[in-house]
C-alpha atoms as a PDB file:
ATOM      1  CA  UNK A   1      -6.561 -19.490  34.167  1.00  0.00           C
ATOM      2  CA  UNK A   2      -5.831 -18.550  31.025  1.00  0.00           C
ATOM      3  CA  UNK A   3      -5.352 -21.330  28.119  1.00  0.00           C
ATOM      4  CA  UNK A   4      -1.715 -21.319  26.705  1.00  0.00           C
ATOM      5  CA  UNK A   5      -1.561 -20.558  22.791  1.00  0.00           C
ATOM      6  CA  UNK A   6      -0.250 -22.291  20.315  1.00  0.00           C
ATOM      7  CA  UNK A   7       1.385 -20.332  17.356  1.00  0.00           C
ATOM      8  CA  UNK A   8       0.485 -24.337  14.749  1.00  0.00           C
ATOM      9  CA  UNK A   9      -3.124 -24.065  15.958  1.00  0.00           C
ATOM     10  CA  UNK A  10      -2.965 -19.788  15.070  1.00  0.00           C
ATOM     11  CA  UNK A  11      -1.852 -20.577  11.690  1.00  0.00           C
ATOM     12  CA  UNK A  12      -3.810 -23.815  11.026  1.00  0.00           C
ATOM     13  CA  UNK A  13      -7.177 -21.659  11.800  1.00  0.00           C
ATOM     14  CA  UNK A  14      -5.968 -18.415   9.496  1.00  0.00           C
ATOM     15  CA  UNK A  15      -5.036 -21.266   6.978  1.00  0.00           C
ATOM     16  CA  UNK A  16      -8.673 -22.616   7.139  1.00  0.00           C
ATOM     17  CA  UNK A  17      -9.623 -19.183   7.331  1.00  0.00           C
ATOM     18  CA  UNK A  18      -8.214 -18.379   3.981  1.00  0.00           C
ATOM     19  CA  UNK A  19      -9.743 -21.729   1.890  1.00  0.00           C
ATOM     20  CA  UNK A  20     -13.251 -20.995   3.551  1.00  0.00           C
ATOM     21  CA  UNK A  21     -13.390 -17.432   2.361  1.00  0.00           C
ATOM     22  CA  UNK A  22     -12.203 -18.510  -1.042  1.00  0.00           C
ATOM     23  CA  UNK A  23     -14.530 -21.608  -1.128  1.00  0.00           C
ATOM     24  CA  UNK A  24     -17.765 -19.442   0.511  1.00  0.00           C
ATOM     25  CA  UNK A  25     -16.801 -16.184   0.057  1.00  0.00           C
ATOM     26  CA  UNK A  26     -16.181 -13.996   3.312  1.00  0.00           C
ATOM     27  CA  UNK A  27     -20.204 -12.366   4.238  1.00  0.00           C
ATOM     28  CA  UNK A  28     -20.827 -16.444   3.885  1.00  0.00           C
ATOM     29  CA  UNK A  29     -18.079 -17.855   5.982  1.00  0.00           C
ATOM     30  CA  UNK A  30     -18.878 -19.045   9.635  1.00  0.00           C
ATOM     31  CA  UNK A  31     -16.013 -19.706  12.609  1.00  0.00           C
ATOM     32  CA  UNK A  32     -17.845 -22.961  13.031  1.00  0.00           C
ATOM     33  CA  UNK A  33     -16.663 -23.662   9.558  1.00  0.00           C
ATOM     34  CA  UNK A  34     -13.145 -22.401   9.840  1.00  0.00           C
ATOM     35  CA  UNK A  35     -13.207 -23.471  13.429  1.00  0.00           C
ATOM     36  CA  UNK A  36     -13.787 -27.673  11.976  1.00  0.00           C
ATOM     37  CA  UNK A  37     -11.493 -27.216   8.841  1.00  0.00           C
ATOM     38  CA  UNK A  38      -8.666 -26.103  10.902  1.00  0.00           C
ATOM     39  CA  UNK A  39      -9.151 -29.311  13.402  1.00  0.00           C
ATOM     40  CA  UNK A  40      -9.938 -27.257  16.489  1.00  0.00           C
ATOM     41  CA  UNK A  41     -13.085 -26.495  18.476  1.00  0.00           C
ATOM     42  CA  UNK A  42     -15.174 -23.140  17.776  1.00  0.00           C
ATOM     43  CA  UNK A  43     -14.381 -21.558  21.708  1.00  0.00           C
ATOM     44  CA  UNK A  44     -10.759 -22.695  20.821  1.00  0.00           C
ATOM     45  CA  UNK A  45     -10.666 -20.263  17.822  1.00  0.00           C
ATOM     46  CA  UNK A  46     -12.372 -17.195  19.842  1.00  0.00           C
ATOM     47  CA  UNK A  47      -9.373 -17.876  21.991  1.00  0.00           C
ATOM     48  CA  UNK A  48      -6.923 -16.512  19.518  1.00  0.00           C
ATOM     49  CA  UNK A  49      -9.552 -14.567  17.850  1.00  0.00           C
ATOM     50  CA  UNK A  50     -12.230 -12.625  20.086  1.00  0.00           C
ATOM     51  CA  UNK A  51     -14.264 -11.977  17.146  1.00  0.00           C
ATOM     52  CA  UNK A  52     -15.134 -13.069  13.316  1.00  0.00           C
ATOM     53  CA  UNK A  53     -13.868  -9.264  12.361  1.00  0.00           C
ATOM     54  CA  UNK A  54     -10.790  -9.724  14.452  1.00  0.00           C
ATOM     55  CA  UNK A  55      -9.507 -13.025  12.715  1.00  0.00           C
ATOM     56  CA  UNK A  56     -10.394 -10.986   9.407  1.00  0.00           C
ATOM     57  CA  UNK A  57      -8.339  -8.223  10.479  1.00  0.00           C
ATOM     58  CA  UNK A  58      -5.510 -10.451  11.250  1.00  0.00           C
ATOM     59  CA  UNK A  59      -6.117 -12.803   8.357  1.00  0.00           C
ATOM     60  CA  UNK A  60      -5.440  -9.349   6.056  1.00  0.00           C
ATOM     61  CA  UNK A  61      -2.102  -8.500   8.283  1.00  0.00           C
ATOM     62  CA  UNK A  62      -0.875 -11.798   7.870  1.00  0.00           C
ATOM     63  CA  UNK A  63      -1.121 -12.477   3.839  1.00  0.00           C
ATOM     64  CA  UNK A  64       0.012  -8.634   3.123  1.00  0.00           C
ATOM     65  CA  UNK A  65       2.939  -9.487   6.014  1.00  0.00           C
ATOM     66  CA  UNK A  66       4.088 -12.747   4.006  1.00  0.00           C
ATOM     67  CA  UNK A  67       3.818 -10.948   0.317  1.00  0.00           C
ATOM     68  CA  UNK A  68       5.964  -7.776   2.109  1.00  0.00           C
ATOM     69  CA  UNK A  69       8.425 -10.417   3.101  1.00  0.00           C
ATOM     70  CA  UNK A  70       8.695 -11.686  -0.224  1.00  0.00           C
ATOM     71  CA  UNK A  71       8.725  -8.953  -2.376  1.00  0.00           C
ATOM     72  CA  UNK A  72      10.531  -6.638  -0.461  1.00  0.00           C
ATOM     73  CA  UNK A  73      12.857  -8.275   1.950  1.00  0.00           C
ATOM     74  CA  UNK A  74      14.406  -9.912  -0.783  1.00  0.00           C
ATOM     75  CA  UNK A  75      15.518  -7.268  -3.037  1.00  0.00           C
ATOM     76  CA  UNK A  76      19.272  -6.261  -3.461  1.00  0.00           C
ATOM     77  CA  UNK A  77      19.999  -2.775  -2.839  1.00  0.00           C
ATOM     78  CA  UNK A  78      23.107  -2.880  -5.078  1.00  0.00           C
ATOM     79  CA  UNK A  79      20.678  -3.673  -8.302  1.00  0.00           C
ATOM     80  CA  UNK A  80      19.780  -1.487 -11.205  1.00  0.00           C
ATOM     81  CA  UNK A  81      16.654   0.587 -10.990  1.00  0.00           C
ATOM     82  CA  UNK A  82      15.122  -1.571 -13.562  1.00  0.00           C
ATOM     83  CA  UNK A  83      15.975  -4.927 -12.863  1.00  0.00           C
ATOM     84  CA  UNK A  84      14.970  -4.154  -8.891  1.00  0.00           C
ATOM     85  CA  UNK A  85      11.707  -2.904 -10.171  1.00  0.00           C
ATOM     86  CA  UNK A  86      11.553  -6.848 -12.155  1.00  0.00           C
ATOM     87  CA  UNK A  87      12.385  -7.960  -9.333  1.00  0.00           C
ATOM     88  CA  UNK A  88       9.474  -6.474  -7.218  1.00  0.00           C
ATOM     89  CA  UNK A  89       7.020  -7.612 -10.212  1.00  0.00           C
ATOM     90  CA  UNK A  90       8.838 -10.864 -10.268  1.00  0.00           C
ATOM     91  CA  UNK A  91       7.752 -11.775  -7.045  1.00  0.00           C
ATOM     92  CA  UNK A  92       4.622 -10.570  -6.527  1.00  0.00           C
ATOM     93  CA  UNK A  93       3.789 -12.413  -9.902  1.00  0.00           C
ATOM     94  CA  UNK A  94       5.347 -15.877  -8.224  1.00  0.00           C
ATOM     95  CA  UNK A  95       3.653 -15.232  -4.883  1.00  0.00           C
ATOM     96  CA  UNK A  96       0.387 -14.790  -6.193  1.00  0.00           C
ATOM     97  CA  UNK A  97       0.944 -17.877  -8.479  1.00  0.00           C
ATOM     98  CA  UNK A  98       1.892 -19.806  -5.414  1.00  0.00           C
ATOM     99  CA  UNK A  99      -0.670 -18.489  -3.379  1.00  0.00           C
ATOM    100  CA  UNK A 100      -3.726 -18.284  -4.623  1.00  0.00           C
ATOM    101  CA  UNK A 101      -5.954 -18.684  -2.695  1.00  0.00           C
ATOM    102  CA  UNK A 102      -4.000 -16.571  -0.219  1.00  0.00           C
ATOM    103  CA  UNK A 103      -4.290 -13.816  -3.239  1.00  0.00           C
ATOM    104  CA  UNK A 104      -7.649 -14.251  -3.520  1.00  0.00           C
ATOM    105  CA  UNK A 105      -8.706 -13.961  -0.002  1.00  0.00           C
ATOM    106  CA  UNK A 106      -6.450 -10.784   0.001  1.00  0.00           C
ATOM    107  CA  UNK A 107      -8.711  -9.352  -2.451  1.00  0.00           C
ATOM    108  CA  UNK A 108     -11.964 -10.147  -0.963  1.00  0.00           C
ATOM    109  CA  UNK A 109     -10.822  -9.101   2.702  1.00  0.00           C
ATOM    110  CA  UNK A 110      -9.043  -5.411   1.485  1.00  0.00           C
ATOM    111  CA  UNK A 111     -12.832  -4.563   0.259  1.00  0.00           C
ATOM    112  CA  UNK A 112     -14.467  -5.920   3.598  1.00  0.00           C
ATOM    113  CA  UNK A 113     -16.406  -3.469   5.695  1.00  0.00           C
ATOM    114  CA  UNK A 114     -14.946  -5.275   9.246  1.00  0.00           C
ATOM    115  CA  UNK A 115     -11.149  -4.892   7.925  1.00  0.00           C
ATOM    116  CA  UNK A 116     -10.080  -1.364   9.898  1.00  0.00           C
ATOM    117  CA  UNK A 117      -8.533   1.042   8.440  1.00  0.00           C
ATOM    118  CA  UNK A 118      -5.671   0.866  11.043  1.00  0.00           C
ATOM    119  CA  UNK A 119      -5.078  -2.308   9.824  1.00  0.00           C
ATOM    120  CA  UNK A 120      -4.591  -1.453   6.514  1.00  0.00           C
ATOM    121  CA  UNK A 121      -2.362   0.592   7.036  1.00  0.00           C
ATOM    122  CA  UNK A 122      -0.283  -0.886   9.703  1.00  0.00           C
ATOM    123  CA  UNK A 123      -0.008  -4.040   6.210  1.00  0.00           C
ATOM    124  CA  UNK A 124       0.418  -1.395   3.626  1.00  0.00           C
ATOM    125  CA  UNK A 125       3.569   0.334   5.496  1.00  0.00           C
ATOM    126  CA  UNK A 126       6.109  -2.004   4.675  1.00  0.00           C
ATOM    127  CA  UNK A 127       5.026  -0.992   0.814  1.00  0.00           C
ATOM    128  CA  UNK A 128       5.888   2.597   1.387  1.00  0.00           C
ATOM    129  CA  UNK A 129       9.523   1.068   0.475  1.00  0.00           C
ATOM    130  CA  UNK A 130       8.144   0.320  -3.255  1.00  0.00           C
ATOM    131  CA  UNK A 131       6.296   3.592  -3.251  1.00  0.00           C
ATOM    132  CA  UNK A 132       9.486   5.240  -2.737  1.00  0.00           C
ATOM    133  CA  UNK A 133      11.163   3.379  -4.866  1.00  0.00           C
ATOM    134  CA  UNK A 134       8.965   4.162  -7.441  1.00  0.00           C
ATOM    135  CA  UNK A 135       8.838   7.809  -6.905  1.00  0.00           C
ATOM    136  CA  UNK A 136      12.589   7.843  -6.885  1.00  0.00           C
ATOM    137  CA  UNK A 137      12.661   5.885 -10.505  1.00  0.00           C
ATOM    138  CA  UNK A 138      10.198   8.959 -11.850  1.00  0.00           C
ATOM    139  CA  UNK A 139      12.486  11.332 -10.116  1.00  0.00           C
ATOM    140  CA  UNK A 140      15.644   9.706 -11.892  1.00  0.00           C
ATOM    141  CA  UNK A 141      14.237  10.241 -15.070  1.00  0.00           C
ATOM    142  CA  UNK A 142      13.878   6.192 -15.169  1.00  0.00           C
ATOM    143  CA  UNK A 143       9.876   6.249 -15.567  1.00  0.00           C
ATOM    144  CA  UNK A 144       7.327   8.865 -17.083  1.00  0.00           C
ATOM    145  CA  UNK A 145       5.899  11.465 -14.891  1.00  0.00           C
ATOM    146  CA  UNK A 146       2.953   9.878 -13.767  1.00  0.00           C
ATOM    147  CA  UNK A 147       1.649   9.538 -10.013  1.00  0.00           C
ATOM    148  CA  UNK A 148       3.638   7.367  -8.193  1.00  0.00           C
ATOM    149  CA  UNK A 149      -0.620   5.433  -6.893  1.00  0.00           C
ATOM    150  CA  UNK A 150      -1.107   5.293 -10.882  1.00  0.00           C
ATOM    151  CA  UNK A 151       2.320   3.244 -11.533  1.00  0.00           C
ATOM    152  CA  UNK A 152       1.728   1.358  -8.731  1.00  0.00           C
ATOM    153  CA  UNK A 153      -2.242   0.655  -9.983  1.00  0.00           C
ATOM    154  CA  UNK A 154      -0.551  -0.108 -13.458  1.00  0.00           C
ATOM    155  CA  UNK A 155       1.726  -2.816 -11.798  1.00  0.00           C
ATOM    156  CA  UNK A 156      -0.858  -4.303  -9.557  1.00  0.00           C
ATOM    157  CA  UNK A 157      -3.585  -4.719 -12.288  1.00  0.00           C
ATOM    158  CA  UNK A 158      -0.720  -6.088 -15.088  1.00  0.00           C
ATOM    159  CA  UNK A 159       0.181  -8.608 -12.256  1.00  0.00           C
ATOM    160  CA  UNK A 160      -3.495  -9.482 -11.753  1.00  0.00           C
ATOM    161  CA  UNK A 161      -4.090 -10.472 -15.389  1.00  0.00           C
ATOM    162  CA  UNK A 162      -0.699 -12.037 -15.396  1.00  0.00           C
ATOM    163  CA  UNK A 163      -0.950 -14.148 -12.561  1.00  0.00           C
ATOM    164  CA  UNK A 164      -4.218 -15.113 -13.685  1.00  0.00           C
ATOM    165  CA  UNK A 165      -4.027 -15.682 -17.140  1.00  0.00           C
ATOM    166  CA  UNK A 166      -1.222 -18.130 -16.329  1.00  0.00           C
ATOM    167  CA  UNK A 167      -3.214 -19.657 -13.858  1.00  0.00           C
ATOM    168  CA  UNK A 168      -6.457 -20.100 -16.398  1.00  0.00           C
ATOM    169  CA  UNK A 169      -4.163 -21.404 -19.118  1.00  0.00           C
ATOM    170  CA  UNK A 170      -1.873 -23.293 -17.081  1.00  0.00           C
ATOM    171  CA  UNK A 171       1.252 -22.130 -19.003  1.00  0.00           C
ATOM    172  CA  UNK A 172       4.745 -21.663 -17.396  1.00  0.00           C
ATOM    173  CA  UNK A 173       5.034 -18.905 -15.124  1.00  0.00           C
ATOM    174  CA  UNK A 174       8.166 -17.660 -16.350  1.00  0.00           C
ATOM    175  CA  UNK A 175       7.155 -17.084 -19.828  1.00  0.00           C
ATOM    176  CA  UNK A 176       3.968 -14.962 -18.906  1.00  0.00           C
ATOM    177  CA  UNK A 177       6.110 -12.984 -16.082  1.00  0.00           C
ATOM    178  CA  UNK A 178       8.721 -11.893 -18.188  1.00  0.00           C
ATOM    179  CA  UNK A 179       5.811 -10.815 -21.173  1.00  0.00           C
ATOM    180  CA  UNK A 180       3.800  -8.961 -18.470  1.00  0.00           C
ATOM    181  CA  UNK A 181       6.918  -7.114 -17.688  1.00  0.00           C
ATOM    182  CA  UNK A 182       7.796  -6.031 -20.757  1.00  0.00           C
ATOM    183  CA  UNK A 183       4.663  -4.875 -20.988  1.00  0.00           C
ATOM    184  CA  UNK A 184       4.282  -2.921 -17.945  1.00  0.00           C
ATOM    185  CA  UNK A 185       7.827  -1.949 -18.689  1.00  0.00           C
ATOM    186  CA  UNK A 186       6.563  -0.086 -21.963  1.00  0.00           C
ATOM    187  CA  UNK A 187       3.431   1.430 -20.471  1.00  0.00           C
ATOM    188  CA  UNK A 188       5.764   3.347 -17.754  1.00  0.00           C
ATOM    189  CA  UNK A 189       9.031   3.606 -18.942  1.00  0.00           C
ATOM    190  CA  UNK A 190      10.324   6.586 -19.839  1.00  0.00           C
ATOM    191  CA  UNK A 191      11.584   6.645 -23.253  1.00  0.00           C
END
């Protein structure tokens, strides 16, 4: 018979799951580990997860799901190119300030050799929205001709320092957001 799932005891183990691969780093982390900081046995975790690589893969889908969600279902259509592009970098910036350690586990698990590349693509597909967003602000004449990957590699590494300079310093989020905006802003702007 098989044992009925619970969606609390899902999320509790990808939560554990996220602050072991922060704390240990993921080729370190064990499900026995995960399996005791989430409150649960370790056969009780290979119930929602058959394998270590599965709960990885699903660990990936879920943080890239939740940033998607914030970044992108959020944005107003009726906005201005530019203030819906601050608004994307806005909200990554404030997610990855909020999250952390969900931001760092991102970044160790997009590098891992057991995430597949199915999965990555299945979480990168709801970001084809700010690809084409971008491409359509380079089309409009709003940014410089660049490669729409290269824009999108300027945003992500201005966010990175941003989000963790203000996170080293411990100075306001909005004050660093806004600079590393204007700064992005003037690297690929058109002017």
């Amino acid at each position: 018979m098989a044992r009925v799932r619970s969606e609390e005891k899902r999320l509790a183990i990808l939560a554990a799951a996220t602050g072991i691969i922060v704390e240990a780093g993921l080729p370190a982390t064990r499900t026995a580990a995960i399996a005791k900081a989430a409150g649960v046995a370790e056969g009780t975790l290979f119930v929602y997860f058959k394998t270590k690589d599965e709960l990885v893969n699903q660990l990936y889908l879920s943080i890239k799901q939740e940033l998607a969600a914030v970044m992108i279902t959020t944005a107003d259509n009726s906005l201005s190119m530019e203030a819906k592009f601050r608004h994307y970098w806005c909200k990554y910036v404030c997610w990855g300030v909020e999250n952390h350690s969900k931001k760092l586990a991102m970044d160790q698990l997009m590098v891992s050799a057991a995430l597949l590349p199915e999965v990555k693509e299945q979480a990168n597909v709801p970001f084809a929205e700010v690809a084409n967003y971008v491409a359509g602000c380079i089309e409009a004449g709003l940014l410089k001709s660049l490669p729409v990957d290269y824009v999108l590699g300027v945003f992500a590494a201005m966010a990175e320092m941003t989000i963790n300079y203000v996170l080293q310093q411990k100075v306001a989020v909005e004050e660093y957001q806004q600079t590393g905006f204007d700064l992005l802003w003037d690297a690929v702007a058109k002017r």
